[in-house]
C-alpha atoms as a PDB file:
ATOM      1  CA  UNK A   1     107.840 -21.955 -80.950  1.00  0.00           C
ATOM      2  CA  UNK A   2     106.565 -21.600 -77.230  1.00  0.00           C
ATOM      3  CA  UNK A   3     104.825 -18.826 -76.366  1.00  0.00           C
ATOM      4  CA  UNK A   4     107.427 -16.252 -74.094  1.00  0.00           C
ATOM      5  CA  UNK A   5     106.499 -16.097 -70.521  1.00  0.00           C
ATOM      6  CA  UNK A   6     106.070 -12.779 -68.826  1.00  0.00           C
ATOM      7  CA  UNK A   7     108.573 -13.016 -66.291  1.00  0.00           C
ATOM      8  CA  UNK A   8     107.303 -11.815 -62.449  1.00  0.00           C
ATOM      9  CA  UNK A   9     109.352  -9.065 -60.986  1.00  0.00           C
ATOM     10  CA  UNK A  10     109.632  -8.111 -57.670  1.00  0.00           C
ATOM     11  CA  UNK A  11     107.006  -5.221 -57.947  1.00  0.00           C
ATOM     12  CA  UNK A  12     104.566  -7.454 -59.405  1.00  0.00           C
ATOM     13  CA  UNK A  13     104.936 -10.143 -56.603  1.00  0.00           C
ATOM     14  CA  UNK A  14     104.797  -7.492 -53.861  1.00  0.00           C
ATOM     15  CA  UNK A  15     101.443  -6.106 -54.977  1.00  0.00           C
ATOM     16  CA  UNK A  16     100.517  -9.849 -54.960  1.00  0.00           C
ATOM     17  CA  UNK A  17     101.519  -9.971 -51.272  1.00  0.00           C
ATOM     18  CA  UNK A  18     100.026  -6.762 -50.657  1.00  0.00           C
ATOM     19  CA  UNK A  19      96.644  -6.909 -52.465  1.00  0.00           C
ATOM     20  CA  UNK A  20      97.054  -3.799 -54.664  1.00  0.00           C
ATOM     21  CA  UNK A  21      95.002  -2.803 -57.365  1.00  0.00           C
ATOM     22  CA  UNK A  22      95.359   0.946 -57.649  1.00  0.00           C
ATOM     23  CA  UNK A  23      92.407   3.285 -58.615  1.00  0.00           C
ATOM     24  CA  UNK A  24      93.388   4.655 -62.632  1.00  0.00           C
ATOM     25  CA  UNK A  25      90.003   5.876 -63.622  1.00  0.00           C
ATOM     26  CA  UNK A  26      89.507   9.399 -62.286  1.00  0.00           C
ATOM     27  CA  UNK A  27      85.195   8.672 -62.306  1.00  0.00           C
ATOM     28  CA  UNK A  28      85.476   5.462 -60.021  1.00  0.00           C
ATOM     29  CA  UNK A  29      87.482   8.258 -57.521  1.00  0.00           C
ATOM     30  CA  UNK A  30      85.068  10.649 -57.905  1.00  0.00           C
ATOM     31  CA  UNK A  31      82.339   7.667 -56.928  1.00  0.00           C
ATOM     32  CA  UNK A  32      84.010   6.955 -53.728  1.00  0.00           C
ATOM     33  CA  UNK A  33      84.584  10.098 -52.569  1.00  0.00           C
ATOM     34  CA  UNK A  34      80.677  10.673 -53.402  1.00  0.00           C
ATOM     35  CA  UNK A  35      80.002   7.532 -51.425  1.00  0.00           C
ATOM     36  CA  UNK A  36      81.476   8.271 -48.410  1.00  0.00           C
ATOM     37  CA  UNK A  37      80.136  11.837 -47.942  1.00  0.00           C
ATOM     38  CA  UNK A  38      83.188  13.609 -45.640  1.00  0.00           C
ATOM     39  CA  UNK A  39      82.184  16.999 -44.310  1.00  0.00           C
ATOM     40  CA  UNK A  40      84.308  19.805 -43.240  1.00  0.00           C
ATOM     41  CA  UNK A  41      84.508  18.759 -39.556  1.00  0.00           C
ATOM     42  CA  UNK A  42      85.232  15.046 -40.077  1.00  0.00           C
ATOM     43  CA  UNK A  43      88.252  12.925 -38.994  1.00  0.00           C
ATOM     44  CA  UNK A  44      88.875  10.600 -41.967  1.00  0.00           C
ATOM     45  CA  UNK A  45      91.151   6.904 -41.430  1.00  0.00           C
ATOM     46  CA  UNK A  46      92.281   6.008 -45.365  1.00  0.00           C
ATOM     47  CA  UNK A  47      93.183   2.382 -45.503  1.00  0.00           C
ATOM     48  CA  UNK A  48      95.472   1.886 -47.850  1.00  0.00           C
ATOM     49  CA  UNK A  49      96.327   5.380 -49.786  1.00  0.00           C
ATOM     50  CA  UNK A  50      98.256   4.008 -52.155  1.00  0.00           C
ATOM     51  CA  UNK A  51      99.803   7.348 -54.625  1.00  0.00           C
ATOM     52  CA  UNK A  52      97.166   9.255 -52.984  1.00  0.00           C
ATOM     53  CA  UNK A  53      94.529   8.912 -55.532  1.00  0.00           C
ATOM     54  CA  UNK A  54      91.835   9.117 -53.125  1.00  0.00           C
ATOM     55  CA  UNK A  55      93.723  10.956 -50.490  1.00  0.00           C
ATOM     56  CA  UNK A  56      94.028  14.667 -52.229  1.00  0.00           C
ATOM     57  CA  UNK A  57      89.819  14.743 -52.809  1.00  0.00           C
ATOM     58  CA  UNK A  58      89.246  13.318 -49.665  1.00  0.00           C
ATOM     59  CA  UNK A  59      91.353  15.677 -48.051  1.00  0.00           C
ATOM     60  CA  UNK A  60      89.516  18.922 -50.163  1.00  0.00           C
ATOM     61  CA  UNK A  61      86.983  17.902 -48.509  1.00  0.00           C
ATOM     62  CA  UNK A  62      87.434  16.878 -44.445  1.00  0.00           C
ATOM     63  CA  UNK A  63      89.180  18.406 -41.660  1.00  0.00           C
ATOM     64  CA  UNK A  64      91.692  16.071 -41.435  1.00  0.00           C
ATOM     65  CA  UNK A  65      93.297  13.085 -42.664  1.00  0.00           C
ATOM     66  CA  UNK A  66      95.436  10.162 -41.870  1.00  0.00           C
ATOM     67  CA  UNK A  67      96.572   8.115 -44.544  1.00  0.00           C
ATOM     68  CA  UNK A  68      97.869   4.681 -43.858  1.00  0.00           C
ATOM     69  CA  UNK A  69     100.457   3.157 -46.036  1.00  0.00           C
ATOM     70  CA  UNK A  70     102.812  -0.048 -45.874  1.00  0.00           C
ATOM     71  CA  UNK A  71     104.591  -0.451 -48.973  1.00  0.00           C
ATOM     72  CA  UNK A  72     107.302   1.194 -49.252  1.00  0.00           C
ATOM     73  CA  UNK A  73     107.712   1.527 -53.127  1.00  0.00           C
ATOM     74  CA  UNK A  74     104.807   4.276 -52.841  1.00  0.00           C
ATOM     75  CA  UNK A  75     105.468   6.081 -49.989  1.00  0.00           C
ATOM     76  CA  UNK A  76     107.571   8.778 -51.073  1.00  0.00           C
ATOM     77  CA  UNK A  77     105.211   9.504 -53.993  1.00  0.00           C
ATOM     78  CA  UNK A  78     102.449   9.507 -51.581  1.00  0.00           C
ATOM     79  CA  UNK A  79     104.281  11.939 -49.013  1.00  0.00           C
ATOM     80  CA  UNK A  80     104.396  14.280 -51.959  1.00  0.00           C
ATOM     81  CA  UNK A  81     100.914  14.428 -52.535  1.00  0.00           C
ATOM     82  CA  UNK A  82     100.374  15.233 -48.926  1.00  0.00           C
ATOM     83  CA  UNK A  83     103.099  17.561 -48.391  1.00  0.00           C
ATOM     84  CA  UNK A  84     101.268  20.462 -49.268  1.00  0.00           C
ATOM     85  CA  UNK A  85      98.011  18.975 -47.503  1.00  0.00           C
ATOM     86  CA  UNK A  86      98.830  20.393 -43.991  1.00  0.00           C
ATOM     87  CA  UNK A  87      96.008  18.570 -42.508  1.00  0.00           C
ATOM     88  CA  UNK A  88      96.857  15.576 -43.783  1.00  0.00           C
ATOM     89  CA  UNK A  89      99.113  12.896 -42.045  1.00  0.00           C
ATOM     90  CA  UNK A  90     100.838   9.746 -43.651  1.00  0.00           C
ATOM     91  CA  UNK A  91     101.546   7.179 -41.521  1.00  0.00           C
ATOM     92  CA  UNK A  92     103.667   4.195 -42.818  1.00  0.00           C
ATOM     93  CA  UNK A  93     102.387   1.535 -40.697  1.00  0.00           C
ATOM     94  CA  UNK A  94      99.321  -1.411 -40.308  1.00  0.00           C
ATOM     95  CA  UNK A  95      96.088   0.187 -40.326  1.00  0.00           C
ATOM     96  CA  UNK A  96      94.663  -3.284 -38.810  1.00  0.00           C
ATOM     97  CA  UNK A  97      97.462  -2.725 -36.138  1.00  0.00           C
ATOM     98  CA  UNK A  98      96.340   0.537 -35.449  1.00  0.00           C
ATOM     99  CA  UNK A  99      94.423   1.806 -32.267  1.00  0.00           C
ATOM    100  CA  UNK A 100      90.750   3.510 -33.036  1.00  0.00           C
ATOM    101  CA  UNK A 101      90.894   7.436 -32.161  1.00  0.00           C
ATOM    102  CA  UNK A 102      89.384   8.428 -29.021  1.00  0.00           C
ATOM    103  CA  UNK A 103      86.750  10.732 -30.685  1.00  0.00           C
ATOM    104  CA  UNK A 104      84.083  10.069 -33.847  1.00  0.00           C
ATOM    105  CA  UNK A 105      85.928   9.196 -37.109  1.00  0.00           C
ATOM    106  CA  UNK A 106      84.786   7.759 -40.612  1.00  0.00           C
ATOM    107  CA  UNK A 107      87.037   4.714 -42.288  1.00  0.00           C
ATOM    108  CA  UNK A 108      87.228   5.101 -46.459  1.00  0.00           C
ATOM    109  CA  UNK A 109      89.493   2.871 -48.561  1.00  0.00           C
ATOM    110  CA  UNK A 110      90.250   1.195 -51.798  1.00  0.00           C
ATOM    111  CA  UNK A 111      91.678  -1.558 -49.159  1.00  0.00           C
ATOM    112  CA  UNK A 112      93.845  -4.962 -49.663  1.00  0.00           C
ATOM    113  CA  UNK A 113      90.920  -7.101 -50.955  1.00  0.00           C
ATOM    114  CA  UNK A 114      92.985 -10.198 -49.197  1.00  0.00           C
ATOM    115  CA  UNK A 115      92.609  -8.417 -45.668  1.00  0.00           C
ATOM    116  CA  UNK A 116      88.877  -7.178 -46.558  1.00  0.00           C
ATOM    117  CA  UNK A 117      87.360  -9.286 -43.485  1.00  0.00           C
ATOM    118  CA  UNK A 118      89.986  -8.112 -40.961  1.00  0.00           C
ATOM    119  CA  UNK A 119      89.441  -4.442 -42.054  1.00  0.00           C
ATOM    120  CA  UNK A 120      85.437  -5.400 -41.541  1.00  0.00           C
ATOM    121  CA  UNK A 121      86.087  -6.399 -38.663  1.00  0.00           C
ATOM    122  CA  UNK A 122      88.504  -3.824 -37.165  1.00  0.00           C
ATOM    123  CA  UNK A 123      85.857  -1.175 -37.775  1.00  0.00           C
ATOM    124  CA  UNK A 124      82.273  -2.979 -36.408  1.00  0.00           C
ATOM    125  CA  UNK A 125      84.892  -3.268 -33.362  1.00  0.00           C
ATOM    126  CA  UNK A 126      85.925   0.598 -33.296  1.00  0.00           C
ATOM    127  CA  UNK A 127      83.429   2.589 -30.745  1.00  0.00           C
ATOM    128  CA  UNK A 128      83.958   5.215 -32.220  1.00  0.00           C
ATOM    129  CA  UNK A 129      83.292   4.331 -36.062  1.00  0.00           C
ATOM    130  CA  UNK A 130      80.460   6.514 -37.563  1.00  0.00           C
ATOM    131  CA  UNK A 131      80.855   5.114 -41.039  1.00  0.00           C
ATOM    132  CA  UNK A 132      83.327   2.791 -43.322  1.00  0.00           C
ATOM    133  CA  UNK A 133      83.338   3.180 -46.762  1.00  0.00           C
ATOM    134  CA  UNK A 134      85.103   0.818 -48.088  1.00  0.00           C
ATOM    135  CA  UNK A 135      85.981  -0.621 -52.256  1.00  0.00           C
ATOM    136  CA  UNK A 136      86.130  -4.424 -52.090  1.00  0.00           C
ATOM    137  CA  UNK A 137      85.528  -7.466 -54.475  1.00  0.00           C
ATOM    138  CA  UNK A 138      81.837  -6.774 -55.834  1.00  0.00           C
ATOM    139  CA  UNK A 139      80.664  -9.865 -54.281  1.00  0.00           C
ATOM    140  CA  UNK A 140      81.657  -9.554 -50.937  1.00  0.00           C
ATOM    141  CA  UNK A 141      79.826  -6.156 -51.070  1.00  0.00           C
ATOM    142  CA  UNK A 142      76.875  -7.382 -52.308  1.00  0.00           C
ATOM    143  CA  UNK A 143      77.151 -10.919 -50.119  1.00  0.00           C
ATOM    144  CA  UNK A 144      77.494  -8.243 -47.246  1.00  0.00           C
ATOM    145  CA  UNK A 145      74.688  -5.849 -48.485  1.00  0.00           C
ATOM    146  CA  UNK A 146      71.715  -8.200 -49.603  1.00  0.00           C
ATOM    147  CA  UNK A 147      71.868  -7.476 -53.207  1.00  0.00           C
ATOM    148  CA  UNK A 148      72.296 -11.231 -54.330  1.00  0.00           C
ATOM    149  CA  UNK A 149      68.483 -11.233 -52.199  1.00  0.00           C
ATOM    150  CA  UNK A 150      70.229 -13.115 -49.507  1.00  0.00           C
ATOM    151  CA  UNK A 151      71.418 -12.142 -46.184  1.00  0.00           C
ATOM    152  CA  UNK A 152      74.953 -12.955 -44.228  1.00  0.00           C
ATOM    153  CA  UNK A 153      75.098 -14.146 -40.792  1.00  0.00           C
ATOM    154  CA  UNK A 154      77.831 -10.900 -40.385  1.00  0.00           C
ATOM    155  CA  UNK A 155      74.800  -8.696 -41.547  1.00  0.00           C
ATOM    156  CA  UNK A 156      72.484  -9.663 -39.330  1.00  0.00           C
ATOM    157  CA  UNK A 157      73.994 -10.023 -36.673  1.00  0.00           C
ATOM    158  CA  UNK A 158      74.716  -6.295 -36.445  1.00  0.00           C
ATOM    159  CA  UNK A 159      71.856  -5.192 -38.491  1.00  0.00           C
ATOM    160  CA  UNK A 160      70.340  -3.494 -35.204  1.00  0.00           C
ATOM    161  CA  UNK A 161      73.651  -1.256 -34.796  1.00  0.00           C
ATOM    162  CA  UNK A 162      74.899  -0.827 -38.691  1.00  0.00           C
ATOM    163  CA  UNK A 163      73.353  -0.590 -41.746  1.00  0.00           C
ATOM    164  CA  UNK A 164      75.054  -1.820 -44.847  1.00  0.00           C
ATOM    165  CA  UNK A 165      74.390  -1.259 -48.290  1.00  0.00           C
ATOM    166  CA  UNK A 166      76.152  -1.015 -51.763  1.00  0.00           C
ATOM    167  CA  UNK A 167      76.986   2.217 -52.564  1.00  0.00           C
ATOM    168  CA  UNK A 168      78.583   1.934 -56.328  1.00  0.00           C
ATOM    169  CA  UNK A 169      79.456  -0.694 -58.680  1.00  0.00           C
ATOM    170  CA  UNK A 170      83.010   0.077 -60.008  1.00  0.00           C
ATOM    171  CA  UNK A 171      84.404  -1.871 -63.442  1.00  0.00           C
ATOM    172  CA  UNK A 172      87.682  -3.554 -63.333  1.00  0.00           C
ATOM    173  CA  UNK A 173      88.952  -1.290 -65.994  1.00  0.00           C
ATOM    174  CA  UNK A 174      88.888   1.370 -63.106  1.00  0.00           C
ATOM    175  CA  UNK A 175      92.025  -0.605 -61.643  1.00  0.00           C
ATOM    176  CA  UNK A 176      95.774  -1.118 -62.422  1.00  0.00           C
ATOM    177  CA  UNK A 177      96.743  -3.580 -62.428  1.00  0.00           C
ATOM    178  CA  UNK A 178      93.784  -4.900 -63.497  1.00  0.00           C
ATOM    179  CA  UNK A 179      92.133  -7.430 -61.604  1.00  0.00           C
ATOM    180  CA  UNK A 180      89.386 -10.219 -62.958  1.00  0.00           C
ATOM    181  CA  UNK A 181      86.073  -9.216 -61.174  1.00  0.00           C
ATOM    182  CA  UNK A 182      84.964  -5.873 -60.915  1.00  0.00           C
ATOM    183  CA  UNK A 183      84.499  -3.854 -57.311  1.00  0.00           C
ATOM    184  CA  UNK A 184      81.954  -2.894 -55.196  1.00  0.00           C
ATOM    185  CA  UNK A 185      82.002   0.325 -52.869  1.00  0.00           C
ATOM    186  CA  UNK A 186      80.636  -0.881 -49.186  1.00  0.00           C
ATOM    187  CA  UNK A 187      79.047   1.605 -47.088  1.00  0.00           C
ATOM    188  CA  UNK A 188      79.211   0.530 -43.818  1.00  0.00           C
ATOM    189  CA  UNK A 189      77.043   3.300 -41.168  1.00  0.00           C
ATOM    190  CA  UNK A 190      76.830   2.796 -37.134  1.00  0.00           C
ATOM    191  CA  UNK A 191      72.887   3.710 -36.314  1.00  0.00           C
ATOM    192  CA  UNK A 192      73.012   6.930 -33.959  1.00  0.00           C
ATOM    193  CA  UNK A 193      70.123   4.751 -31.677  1.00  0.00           C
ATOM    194  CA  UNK A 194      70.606   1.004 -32.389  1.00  0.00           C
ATOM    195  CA  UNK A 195      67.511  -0.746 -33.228  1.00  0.00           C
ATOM    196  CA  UNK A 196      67.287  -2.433 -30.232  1.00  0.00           C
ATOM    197  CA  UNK A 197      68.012  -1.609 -26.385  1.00  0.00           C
ATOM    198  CA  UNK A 198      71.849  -2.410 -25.820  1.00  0.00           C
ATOM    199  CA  UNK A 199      71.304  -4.651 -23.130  1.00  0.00           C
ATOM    200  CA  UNK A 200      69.107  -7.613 -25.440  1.00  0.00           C
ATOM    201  CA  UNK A 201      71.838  -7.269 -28.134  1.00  0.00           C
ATOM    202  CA  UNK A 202      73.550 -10.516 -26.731  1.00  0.00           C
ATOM    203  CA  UNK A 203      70.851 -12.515 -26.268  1.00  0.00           C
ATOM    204  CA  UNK A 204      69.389 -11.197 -30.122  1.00  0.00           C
ATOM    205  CA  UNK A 205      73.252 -12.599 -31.261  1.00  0.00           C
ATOM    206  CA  UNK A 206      72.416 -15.504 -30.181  1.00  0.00           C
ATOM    207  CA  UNK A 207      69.362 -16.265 -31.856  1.00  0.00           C
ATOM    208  CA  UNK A 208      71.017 -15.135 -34.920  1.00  0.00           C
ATOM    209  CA  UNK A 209      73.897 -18.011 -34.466  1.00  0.00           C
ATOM    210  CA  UNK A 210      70.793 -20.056 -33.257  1.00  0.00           C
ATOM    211  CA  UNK A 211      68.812 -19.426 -36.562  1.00  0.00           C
ATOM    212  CA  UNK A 212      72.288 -19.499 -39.306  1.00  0.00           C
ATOM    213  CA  UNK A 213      73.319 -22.842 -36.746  1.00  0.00           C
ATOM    214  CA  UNK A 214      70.955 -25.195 -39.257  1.00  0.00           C
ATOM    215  CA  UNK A 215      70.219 -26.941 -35.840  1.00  0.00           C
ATOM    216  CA  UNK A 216      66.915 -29.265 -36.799  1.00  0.00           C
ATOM    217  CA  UNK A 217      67.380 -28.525 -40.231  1.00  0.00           C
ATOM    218  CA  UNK A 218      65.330 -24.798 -41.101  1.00  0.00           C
ATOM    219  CA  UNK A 219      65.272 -21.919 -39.211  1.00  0.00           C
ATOM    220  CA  UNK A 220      61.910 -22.820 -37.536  1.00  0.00           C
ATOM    221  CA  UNK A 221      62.986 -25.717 -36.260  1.00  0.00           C
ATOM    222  CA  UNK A 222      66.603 -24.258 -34.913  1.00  0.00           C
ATOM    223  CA  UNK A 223      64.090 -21.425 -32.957  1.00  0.00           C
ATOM    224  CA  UNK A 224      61.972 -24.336 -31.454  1.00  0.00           C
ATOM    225  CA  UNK A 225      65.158 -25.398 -29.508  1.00  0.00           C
ATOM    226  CA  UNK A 226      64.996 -22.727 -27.578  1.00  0.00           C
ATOM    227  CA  UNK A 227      61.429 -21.255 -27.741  1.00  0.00           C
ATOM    228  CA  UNK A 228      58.230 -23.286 -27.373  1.00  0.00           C
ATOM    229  CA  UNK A 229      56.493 -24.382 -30.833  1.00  0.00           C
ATOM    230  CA  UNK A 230      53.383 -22.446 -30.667  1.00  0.00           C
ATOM    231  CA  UNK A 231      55.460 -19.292 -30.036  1.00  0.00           C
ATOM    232  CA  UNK A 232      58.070 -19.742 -32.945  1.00  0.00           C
ATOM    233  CA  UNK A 233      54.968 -20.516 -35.316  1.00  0.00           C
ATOM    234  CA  UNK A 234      52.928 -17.699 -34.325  1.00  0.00           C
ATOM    235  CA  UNK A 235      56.464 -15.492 -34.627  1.00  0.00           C
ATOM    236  CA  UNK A 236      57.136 -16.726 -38.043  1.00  0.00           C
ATOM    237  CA  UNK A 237      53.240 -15.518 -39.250  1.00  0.00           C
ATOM    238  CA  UNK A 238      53.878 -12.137 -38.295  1.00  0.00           C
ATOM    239  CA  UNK A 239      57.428 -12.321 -39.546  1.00  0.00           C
ATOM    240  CA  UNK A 240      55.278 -13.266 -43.163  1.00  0.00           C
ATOM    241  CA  UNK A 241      58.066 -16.205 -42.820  1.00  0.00           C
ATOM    242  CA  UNK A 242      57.177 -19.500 -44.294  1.00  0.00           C
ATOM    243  CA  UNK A 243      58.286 -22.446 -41.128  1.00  0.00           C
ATOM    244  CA  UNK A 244      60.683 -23.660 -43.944  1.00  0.00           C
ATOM    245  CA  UNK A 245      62.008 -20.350 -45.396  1.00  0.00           C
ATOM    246  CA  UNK A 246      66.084 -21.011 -45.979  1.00  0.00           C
ATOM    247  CA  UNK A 247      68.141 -18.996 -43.410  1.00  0.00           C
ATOM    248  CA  UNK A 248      69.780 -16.569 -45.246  1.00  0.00           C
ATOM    249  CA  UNK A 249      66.465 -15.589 -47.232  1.00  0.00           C
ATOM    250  CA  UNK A 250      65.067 -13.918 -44.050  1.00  0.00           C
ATOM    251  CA  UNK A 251      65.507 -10.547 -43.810  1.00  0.00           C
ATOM    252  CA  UNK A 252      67.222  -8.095 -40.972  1.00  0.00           C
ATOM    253  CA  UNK A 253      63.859  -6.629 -40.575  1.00  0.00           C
ATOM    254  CA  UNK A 254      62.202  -9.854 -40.203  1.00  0.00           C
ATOM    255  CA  UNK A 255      64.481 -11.126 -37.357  1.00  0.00           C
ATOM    256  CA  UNK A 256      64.131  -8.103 -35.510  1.00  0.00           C
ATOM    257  CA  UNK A 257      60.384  -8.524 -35.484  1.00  0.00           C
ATOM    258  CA  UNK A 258      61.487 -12.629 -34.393  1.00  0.00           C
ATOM    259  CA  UNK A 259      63.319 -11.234 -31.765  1.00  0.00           C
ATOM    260  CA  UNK A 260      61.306  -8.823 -30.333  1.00  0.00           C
ATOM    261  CA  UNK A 261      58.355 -11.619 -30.458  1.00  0.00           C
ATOM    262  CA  UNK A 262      60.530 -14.411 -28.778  1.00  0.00           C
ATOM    263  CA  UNK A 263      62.161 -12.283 -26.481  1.00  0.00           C
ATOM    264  CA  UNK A 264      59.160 -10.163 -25.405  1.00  0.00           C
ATOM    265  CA  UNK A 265      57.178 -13.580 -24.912  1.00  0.00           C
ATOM    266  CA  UNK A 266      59.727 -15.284 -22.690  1.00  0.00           C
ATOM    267  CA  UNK A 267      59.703 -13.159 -19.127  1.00  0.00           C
ATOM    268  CA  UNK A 268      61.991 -16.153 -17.818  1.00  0.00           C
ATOM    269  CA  UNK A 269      64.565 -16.139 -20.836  1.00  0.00           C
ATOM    270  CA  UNK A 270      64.039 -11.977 -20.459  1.00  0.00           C
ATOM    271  CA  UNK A 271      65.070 -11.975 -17.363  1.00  0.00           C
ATOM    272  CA  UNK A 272      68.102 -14.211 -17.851  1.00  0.00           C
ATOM    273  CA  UNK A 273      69.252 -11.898 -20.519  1.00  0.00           C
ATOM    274  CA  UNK A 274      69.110  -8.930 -18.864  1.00  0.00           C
ATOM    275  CA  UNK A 275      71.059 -10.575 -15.900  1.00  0.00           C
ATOM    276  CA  UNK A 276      73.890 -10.918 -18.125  1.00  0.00           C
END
């Protein structure tokens, strides 16, 4: 006799479409609320609150609050929570569609893993980010932080303004409905000073794409496209960089100290830059 199927309901095929694994375990909650640090003062963006599992400690512990939401199944249990949470508001609409506030703010979530990149990228964009802390798929967070010893083009290419890192390693068993690789908290922080002068940041981009462009085959030879030999080789020996060192093994701190060699050496590409 066959096996009987599970048969998919509606609820179970919208949390498909929406990406939802809900926090259960209340030590993975108490994690990401230690992760992302809110103080008494702070605005706090939640992506995705969910029930409000996260939003009721966040909110103990911030100013204020707006919780975004889009499925409808959990809103009313969510407006609950924050009804008596008067600095607290829910909004039932797309965080990604959202405009950034006007003044400082901090992002925290246990967010859509599908829509992980676009949330990424709708707070490096934000001015007024100070930090995102943010649960995602364990290997984008350590893809994004370093911790498999290799480094994303996304990460170094705004090393100089934010610093990533991973935070906290949460098991899938923290999650329901369960999902089949564990999570990762991201901690996401905009540098008060960036790490270089705002107006070289373009022209450090592109010797990033330059580098993580695999034009000539290894980094040095993608570098002597656009710098002269000697200068990329002497670069690379203060860098401690072996000429055939694989892209994504070199790290933030090392193309900083590429940059700041290429750059400084080049008054004619200097110039350019700094006309742009």
């Amino acid at each position: 006799m066959a096996p009987r199927r599970h048969r998919t309901t509606a609820r179970d095929r919208s949390r498909r479409v929406l990406s939802q694994n809900f926090l259960a375990d209340p030590a993975a909650v108490a994690r990401m609320v230690r992760a992302a640090r809110p103080g008494p003062d702070d605005l706090l963006l939640e992506v995705g609150a969910g029930r409000g599992q996260l939003t009721r400690p966040l909110a103990a512990r911030c100013g204020r609050l707006i919780a975004y939401e889009v499925d409808p199944a959990v809103l009313a249990e969510l407006g609950e929570v924050c009804a008596a949470l008067p600095h607290v508001r829910v909004r039932p609409a797309d965080f990604l569609a959202a405009d950034p506030p006007d003044e400082p703010f901090a992002v925290v979530g246990n967010i859509p893993w599908s829509l992980t990149a676009a949330v990424v990228r709708w707070c490096l964009a934000a001015p007024g980010l100070r930090s995102a802390t943010l649960l995602t798929q364990l290997d984008y967070a350590r893809k994004r932080s370093g911790d498999h010893g290799r480094w994303s083009r996304l990460t170094v290419l705004t090393w100089p303004e934010h610093h990533w890192r991973l935070a906290e390693r949460v098991p899938r068993a923290a999650f329901r409905p369960v999902p089949v690789v564990d999570g990762g908290i991201l901690r996401v922080d905009r540098r008060p000073t960036p790490l270089l002068p705002p107006g070289v940041l373009p022209a450090y981009r592109r010797m990033v794409e330059l580098g993580f462009g695999g034009v000539g085959g290894s980094l040095a030879a993608s570098l002597r496209t656009a710098h002269p030999a000697r200068r990329v080789d002497g670069a690379l020996r203060a860098a401690r960089l072996a000429p055939d060192t694989p892209v994504g093994l070199v790290w933030p701190e090392q193309w900083l100290v590429l940059f700041r060699l290429l750059h400084a050496a080049d008054p004619a590409q200097r110039s350019a830059s700094s006309r742009r």
